[in-house]
PDB file of N, CA and C in Angstrom:
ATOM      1  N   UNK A   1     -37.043 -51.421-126.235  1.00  0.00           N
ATOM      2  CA  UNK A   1     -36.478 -51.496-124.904  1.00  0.00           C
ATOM      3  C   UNK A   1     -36.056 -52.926-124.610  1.00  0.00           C
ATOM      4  N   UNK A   2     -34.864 -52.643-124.363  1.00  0.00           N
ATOM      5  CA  UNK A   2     -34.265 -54.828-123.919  1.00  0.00           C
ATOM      6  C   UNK A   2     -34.643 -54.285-122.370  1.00  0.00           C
ATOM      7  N   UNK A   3     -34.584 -53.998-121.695  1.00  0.00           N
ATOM      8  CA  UNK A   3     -35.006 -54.361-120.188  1.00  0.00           C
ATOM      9  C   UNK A   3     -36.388 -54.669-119.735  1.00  0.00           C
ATOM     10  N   UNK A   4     -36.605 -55.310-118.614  1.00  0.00           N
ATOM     11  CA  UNK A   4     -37.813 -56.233-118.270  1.00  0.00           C
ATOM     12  C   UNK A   4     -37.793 -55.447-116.789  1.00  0.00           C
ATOM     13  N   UNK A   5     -36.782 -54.662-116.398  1.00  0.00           N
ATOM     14  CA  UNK A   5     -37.249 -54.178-114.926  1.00  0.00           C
ATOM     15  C   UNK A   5     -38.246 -52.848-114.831  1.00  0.00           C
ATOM     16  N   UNK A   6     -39.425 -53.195-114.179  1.00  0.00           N
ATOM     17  CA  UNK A   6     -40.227 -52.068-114.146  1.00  0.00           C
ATOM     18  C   UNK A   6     -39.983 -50.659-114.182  1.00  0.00           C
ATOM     19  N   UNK A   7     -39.046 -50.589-113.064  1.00  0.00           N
ATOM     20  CA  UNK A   7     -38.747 -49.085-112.771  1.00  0.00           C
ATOM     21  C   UNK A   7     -38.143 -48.563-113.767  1.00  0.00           C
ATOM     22  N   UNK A   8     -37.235 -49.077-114.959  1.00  0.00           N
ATOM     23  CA  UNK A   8     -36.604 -48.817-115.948  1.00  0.00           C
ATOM     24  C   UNK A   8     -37.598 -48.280-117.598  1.00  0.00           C
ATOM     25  N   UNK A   9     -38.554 -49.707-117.108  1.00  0.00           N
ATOM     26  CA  UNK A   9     -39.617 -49.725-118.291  1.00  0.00           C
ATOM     27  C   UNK A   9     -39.806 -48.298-117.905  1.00  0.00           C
ATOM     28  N   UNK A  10     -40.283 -47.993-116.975  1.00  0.00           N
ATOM     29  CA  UNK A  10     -41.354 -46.698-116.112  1.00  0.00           C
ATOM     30  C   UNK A  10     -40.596 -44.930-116.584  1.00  0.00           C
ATOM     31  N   UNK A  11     -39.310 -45.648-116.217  1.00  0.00           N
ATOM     32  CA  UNK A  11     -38.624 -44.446-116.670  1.00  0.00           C
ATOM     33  C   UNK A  11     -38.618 -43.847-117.591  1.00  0.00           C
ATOM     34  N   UNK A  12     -38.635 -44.923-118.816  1.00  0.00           N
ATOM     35  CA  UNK A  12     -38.550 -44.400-120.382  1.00  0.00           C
ATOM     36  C   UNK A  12     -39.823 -44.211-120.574  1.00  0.00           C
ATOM     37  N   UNK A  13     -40.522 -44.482-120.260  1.00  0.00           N
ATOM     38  CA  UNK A  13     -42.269 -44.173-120.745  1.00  0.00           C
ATOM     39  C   UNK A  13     -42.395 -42.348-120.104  1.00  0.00           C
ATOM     40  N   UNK A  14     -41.843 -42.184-119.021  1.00  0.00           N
ATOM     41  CA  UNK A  14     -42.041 -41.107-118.359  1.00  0.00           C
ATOM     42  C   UNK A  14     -41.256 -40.170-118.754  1.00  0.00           C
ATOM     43  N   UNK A  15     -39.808 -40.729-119.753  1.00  0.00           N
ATOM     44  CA  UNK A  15     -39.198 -39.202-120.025  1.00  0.00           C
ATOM     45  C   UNK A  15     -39.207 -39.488-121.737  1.00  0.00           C
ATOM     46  N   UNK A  16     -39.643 -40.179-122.561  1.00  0.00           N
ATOM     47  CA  UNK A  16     -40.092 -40.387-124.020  1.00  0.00           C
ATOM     48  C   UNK A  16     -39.779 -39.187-124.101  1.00  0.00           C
ATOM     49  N   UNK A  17     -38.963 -39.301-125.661  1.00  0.00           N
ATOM     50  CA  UNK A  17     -39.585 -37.661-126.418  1.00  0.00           C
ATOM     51  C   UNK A  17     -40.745 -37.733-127.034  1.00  0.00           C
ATOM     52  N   UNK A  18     -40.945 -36.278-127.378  1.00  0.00           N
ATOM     53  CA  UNK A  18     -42.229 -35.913-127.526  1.00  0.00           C
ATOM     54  C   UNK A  18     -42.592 -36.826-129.368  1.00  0.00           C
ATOM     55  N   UNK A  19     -41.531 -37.008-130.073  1.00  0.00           N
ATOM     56  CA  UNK A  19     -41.846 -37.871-131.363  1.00  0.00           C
ATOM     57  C   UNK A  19     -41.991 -39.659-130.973  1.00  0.00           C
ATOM     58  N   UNK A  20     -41.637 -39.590-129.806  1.00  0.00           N
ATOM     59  CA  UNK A  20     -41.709 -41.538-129.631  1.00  0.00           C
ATOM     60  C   UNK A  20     -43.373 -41.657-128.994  1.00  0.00           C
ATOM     61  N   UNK A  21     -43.753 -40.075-127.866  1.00  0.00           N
ATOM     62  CA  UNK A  21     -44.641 -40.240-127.099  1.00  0.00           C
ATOM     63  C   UNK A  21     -46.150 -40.584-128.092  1.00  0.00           C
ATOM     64  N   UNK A  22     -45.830 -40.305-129.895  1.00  0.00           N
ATOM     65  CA  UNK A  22     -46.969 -40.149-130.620  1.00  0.00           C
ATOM     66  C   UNK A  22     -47.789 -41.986-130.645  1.00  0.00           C
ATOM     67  N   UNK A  23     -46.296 -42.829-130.281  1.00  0.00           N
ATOM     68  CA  UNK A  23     -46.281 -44.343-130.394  1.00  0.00           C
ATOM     69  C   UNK A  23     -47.592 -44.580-129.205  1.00  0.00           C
ATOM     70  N   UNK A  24     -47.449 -43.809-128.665  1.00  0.00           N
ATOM     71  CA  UNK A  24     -48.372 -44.231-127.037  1.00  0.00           C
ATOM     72  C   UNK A  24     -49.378 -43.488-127.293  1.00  0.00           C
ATOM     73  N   UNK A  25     -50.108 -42.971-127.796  1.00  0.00           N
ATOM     74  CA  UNK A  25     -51.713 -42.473-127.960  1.00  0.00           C
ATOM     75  C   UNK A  25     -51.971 -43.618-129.406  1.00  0.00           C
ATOM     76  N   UNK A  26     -51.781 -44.326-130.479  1.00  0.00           N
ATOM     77  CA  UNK A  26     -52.448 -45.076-130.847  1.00  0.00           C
ATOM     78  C   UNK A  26     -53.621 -45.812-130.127  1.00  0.00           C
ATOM     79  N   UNK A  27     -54.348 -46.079-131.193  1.00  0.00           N
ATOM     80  CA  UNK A  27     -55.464 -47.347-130.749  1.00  0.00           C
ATOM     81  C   UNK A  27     -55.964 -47.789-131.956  1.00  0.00           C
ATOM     82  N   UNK A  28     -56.522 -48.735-131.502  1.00  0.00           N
ATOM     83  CA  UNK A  28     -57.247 -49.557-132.820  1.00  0.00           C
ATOM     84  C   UNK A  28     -58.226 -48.931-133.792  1.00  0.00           C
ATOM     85  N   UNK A  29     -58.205 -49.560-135.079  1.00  0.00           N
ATOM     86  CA  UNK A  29     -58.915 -49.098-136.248  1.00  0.00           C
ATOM     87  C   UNK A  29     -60.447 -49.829-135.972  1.00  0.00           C
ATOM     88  N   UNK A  30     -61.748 -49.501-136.087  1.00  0.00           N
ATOM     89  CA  UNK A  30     -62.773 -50.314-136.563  1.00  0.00           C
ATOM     90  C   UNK A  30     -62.499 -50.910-137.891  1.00  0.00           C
ATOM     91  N   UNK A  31     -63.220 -52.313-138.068  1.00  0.00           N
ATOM     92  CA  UNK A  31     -62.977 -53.394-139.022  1.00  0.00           C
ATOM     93  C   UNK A  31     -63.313 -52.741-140.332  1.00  0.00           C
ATOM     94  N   UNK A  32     -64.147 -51.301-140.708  1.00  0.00           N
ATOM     95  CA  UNK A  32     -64.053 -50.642-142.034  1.00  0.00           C
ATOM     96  C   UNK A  32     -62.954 -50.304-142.201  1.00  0.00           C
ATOM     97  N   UNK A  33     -62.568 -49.363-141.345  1.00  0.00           N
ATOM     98  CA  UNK A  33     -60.907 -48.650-141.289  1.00  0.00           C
ATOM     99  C   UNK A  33     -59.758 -49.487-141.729  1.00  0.00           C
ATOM    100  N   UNK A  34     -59.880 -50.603-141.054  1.00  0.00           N
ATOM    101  CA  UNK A  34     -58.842 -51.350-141.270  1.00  0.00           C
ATOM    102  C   UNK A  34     -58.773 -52.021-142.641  1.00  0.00           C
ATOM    103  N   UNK A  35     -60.178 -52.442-142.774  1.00  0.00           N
ATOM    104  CA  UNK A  35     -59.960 -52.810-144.046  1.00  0.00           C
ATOM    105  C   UNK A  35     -59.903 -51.816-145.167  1.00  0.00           C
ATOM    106  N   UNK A  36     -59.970 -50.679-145.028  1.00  0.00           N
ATOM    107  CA  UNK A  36     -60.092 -49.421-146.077  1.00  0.00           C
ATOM    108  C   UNK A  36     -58.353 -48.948-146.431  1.00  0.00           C
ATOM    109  N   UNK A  37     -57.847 -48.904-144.880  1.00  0.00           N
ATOM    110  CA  UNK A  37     -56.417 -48.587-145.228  1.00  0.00           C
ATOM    111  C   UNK A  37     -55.813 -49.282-144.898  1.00  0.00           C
ATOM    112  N   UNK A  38     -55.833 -50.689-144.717  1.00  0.00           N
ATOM    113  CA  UNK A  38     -54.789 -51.896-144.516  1.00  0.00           C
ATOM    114  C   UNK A  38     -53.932 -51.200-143.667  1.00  0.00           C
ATOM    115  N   UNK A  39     -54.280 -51.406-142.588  1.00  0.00           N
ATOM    116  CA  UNK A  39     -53.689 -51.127-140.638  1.00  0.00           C
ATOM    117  C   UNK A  39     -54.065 -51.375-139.826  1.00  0.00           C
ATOM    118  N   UNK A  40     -53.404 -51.761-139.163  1.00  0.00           N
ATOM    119  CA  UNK A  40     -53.921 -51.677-137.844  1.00  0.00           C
ATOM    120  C   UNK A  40     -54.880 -50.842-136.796  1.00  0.00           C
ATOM    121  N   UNK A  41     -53.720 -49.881-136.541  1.00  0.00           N
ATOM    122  CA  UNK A  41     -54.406 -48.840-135.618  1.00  0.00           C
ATOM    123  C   UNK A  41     -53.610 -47.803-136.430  1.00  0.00           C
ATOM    124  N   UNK A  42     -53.979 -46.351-135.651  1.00  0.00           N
ATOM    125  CA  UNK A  42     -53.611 -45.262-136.179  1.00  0.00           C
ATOM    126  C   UNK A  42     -53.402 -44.253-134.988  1.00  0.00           C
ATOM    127  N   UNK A  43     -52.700 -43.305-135.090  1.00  0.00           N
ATOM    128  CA  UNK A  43     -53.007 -42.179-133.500  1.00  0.00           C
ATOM    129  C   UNK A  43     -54.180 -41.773-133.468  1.00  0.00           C
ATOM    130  N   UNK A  44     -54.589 -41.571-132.349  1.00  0.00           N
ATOM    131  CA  UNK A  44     -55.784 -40.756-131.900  1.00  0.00           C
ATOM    132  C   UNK A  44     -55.580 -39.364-132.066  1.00  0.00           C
ATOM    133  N   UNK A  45     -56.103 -38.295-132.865  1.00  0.00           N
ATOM    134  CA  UNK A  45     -56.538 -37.059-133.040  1.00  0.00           C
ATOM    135  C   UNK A  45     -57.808 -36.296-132.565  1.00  0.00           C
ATOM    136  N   UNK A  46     -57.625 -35.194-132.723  1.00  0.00           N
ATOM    137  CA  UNK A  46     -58.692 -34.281-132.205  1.00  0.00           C
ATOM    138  C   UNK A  46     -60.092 -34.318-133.688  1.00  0.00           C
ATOM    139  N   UNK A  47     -60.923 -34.480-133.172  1.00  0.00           N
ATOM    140  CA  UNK A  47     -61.795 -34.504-134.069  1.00  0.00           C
ATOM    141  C   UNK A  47     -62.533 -36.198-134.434  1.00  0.00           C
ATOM    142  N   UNK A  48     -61.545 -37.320-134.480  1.00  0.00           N
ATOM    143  CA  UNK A  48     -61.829 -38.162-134.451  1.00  0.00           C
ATOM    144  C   UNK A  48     -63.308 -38.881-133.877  1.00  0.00           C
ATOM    145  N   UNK A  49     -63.353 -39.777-134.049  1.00  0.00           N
ATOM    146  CA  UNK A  49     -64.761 -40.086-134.086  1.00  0.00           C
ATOM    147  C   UNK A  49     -64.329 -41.765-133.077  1.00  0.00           C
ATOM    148  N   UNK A  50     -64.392 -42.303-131.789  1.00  0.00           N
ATOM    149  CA  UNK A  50     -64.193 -43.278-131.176  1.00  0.00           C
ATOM    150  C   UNK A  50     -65.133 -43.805-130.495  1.00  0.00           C
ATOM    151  N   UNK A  51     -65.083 -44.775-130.347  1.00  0.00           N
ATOM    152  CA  UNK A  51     -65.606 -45.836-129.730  1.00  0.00           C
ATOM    153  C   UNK A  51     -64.979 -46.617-128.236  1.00  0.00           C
ATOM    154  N   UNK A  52     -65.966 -46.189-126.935  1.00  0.00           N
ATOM    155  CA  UNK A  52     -64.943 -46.648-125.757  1.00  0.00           C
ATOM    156  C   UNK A  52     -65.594 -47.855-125.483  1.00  0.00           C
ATOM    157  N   UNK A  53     -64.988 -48.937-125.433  1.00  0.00           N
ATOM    158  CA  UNK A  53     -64.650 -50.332-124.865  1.00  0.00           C
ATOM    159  C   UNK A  53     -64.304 -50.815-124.038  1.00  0.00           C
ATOM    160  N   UNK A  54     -63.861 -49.785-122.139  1.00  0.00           N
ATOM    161  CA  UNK A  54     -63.962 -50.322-121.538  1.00  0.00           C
ATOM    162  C   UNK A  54     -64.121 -49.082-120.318  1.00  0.00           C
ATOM    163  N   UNK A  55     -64.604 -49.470-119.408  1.00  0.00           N
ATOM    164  CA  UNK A  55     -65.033 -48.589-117.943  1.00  0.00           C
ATOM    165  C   UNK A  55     -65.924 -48.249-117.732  1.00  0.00           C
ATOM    166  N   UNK A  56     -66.069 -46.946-116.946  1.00  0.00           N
ATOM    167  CA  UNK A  56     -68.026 -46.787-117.026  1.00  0.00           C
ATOM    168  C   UNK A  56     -68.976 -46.180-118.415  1.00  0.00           C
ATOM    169  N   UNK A  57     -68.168 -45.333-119.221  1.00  0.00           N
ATOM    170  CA  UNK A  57     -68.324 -45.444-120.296  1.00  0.00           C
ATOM    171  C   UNK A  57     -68.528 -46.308-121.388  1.00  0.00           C
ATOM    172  N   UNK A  58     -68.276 -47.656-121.174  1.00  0.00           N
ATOM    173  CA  UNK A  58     -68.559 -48.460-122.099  1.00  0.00           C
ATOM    174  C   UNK A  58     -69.335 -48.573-123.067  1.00  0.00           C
ATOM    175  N   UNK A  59     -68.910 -48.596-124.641  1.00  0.00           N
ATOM    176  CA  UNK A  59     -70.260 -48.539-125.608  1.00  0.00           C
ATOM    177  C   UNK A  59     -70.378 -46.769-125.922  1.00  0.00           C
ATOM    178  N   UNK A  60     -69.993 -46.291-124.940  1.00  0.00           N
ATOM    179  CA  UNK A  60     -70.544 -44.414-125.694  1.00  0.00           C
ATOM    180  C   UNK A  60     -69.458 -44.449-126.847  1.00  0.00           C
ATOM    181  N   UNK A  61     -70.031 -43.611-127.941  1.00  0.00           N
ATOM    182  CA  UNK A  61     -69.797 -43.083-128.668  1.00  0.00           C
ATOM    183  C   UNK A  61     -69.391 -41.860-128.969  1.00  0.00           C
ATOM    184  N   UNK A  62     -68.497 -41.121-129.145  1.00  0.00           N
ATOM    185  CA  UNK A  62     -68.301 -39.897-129.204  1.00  0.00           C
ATOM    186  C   UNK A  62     -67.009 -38.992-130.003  1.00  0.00           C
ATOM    187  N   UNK A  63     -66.764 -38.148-129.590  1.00  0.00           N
ATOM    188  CA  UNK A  63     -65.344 -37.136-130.796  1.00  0.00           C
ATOM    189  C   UNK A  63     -64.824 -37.208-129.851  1.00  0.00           C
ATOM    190  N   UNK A  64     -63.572 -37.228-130.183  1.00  0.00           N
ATOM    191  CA  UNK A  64     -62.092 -36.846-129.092  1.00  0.00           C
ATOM    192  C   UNK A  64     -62.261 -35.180-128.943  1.00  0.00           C
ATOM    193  N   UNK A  65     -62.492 -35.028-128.422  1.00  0.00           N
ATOM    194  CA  UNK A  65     -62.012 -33.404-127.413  1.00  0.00           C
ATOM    195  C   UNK A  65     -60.670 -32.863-127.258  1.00  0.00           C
ATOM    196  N   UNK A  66     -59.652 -34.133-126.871  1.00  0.00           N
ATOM    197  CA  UNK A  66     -58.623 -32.938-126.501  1.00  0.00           C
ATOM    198  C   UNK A  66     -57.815 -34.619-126.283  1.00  0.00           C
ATOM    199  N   UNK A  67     -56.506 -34.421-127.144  1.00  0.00           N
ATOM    200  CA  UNK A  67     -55.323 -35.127-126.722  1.00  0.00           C
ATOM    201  C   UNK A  67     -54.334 -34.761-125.591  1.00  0.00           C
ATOM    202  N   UNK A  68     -54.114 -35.939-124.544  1.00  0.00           N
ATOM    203  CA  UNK A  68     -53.094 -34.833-123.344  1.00  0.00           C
ATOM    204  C   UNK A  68     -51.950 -36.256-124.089  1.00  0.00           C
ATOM    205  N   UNK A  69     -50.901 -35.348-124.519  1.00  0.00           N
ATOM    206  CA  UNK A  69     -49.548 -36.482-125.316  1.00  0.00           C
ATOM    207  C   UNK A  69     -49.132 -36.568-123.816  1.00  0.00           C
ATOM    208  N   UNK A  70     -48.403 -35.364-122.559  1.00  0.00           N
ATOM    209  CA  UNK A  70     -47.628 -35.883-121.782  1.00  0.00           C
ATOM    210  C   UNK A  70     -48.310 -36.764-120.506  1.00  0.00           C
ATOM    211  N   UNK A  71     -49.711 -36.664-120.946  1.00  0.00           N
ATOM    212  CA  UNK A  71     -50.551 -38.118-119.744  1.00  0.00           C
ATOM    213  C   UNK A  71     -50.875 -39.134-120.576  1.00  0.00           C
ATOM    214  N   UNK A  72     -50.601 -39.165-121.880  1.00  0.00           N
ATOM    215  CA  UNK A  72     -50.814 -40.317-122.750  1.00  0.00           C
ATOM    216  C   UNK A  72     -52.470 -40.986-122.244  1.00  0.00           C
ATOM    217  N   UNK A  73     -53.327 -39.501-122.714  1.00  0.00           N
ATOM    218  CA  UNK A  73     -54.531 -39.677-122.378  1.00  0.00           C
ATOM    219  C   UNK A  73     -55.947 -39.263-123.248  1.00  0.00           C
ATOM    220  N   UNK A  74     -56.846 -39.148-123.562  1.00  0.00           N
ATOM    221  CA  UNK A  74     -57.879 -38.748-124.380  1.00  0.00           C
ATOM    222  C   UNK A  74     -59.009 -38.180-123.893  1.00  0.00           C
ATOM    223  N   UNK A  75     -59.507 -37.210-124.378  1.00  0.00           N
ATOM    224  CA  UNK A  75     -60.871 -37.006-123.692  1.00  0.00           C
ATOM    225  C   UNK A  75     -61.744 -37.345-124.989  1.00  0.00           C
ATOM    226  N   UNK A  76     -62.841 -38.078-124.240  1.00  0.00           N
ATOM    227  CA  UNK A  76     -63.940 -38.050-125.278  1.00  0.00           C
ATOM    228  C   UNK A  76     -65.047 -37.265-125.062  1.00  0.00           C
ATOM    229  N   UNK A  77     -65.822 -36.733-126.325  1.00  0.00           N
ATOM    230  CA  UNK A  77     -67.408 -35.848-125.593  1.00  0.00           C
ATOM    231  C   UNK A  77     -68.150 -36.777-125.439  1.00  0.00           C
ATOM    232  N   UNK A  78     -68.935 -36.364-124.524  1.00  0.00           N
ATOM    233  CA  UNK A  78     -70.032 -37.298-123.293  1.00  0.00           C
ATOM    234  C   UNK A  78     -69.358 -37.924-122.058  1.00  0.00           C
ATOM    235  N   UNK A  79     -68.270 -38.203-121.949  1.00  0.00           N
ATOM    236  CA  UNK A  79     -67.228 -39.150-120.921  1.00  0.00           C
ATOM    237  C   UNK A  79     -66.964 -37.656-120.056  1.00  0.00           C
ATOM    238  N   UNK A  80     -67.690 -37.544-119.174  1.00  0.00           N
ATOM    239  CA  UNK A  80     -67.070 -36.319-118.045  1.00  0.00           C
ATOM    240  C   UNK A  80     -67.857 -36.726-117.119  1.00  0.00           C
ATOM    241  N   UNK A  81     -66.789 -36.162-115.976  1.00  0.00           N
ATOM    242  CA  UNK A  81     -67.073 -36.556-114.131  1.00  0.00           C
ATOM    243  C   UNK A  81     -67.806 -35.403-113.496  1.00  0.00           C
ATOM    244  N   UNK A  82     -68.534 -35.337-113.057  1.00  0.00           N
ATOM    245  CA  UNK A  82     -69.055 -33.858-112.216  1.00  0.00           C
ATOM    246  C   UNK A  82     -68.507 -34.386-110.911  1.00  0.00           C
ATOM    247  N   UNK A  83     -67.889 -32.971-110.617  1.00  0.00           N
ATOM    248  CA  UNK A  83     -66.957 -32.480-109.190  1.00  0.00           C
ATOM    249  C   UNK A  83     -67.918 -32.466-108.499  1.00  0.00           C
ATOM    250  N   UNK A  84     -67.322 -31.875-106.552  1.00  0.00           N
ATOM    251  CA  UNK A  84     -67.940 -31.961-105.764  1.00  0.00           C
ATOM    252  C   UNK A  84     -68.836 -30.495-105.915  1.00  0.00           C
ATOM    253  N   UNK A  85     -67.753 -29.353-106.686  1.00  0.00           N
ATOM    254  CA  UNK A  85     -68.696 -27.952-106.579  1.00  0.00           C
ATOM    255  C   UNK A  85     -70.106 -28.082-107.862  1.00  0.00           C
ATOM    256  N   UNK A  86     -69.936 -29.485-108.596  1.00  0.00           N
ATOM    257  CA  UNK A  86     -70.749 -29.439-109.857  1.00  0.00           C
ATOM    258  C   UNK A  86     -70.558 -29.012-110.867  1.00  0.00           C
ATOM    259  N   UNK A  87     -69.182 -29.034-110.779  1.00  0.00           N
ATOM    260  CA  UNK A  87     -68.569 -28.522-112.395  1.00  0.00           C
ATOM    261  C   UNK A  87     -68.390 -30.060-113.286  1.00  0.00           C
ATOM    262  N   UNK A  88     -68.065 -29.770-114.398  1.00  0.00           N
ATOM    263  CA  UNK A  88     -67.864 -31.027-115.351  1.00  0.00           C
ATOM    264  C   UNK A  88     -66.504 -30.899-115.738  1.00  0.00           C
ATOM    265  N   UNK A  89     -65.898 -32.164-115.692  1.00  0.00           N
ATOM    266  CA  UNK A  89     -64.657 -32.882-115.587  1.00  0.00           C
ATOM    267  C   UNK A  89     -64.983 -33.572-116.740  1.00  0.00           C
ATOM    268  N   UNK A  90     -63.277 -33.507-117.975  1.00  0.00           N
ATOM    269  CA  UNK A  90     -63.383 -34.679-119.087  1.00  0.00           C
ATOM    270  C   UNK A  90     -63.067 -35.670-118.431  1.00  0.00           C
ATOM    271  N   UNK A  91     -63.311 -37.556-118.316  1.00  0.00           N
ATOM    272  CA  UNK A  91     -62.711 -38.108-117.845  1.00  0.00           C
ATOM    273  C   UNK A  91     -61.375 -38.603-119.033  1.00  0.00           C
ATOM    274  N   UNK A  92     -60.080 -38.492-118.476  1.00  0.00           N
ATOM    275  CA  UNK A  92     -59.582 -39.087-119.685  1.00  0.00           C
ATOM    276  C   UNK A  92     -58.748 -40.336-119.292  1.00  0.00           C
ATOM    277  N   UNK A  93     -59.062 -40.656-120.786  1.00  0.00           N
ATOM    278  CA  UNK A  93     -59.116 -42.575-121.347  1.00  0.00           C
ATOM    279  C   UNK A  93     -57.778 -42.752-121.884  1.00  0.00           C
ATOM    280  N   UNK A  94     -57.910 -43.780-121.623  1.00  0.00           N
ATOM    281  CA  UNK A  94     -56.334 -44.526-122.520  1.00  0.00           C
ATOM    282  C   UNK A  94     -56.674 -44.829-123.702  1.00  0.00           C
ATOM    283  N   UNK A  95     -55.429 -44.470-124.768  1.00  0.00           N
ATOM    284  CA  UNK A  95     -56.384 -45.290-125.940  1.00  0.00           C
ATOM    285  C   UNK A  95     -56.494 -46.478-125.911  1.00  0.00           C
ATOM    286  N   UNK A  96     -55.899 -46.998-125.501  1.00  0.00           N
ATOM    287  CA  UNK A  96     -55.950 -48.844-125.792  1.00  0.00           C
ATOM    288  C   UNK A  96     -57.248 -48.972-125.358  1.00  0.00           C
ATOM    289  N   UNK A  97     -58.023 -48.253-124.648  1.00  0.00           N
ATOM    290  CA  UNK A  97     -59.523 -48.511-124.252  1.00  0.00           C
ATOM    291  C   UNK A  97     -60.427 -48.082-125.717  1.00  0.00           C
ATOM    292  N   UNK A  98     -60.070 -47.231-126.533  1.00  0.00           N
ATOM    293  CA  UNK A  98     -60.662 -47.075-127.614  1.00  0.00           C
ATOM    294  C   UNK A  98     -60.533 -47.680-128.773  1.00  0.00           C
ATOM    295  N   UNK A  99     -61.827 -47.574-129.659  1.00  0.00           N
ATOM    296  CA  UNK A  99     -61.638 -47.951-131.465  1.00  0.00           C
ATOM    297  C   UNK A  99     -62.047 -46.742-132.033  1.00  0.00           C
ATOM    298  N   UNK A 100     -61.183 -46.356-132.789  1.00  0.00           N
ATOM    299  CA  UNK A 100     -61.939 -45.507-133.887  1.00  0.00           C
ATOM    300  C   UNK A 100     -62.394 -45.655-134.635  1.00  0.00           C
ATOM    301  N   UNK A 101     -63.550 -45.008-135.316  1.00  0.00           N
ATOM    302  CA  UNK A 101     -64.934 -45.816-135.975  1.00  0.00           C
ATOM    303  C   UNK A 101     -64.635 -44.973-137.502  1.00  0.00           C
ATOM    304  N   UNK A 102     -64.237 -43.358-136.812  1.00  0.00           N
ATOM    305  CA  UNK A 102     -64.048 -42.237-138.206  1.00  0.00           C
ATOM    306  C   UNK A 102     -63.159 -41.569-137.856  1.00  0.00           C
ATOM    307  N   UNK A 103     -62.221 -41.012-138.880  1.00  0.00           N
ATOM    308  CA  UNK A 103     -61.097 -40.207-138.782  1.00  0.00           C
ATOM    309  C   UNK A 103     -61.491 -38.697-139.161  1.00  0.00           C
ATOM    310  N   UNK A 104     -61.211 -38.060-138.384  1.00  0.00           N
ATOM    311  CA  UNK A 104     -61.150 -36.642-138.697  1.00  0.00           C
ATOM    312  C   UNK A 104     -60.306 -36.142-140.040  1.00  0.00           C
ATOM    313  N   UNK A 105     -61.585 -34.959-141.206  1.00  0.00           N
ATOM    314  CA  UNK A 105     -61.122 -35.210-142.316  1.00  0.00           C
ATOM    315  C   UNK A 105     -59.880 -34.056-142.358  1.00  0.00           C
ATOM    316  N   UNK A 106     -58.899 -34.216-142.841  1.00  0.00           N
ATOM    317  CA  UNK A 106     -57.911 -33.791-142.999  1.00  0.00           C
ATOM    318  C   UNK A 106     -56.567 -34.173-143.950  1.00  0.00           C
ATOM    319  N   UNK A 107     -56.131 -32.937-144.558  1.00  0.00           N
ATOM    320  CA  UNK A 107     -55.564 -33.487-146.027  1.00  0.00           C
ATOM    321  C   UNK A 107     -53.997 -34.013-145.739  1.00  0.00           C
ATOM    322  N   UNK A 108     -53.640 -34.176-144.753  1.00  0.00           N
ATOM    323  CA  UNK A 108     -52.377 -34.691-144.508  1.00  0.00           C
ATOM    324  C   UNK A 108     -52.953 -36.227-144.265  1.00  0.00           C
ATOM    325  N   UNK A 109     -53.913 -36.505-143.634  1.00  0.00           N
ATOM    326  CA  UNK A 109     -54.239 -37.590-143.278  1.00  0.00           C
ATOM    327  C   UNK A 109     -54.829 -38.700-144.580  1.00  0.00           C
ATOM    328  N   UNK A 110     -55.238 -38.053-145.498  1.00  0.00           N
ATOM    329  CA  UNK A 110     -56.574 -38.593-146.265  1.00  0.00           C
ATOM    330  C   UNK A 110     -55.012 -39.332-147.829  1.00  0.00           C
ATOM    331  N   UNK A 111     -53.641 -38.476-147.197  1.00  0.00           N
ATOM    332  CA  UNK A 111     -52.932 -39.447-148.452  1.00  0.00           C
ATOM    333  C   UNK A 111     -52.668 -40.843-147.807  1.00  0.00           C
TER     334      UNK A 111
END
C-alpha cells in the first residue's frame, strides 16, 4: 500500500481478499521454530499450540480453537469471557499478541 491516509489504509484492510486476508492472521514463531524452519512467523491454524503475550491472558498457554479470517482474530482454549446470563465467551486475540510454541501436525505443513 503507497498511501499513509488512515481511512484508505482502513479500507483495504476491511475489503482484502480472502488470499491477502491469510497475510493478517500471522504471528511469531517461538525461538525453536524459528530456528528449526528458518522464519519468522507463520499463520496461525486450528490446532496450533500458542503462547499469549499480551492482555488479561498473559502467559496462558493454550490450542487455537477457531480462526475468524474476516475479524482477523483467534480464539485460544482457556481465554473465554463469561456473559451476563453465565455462558462462556471465546475471547478473541490478535495474532500479533501471540507466539507459537507448536504447529499442528499436518502433511501439507510438515514439507
Amino acid at each position: 500500500m503507497k498511501t499513509v491516509q488512515p481511512r484508505k489504509q482502513r479500507y483495504r484492510l476491511y475489503h482484502a481478499p480472502l488470499h491477502a486476508r491469510g497475510k493478517f492472521l500471522h504471528a511469531h514463531l517461538s525461538d525453536e521454530l524459528r530456528k528449526k524452519l528458518g522464519r519468522r512467523s507463520l499463520r496461525v491454524r486450528k490446532g496450533d499450540r500458542v503462547k499469549i503475550l499480551r492482555g488479561d491472558f498473559k502467559g496462558l498457554e493454550g490450542e487455537v480453537v477457531q480462526v475468524f479470517t474476516k475479524q482477523r482474530r483467534v480464539a485460544v482454549q482457556g481465554a473465554s469471557l463469561r456473559k451476563a446470563d453465565g455462558t462462556e465467551v471465546p475471547l478473541k486475540i490478535h495474532p500479533s499478541n501471540l507466539v507459537i510454541t507448536r504447529l499442528a501436525e499436518d502433511k501439507r505443513r510438515l514439507k
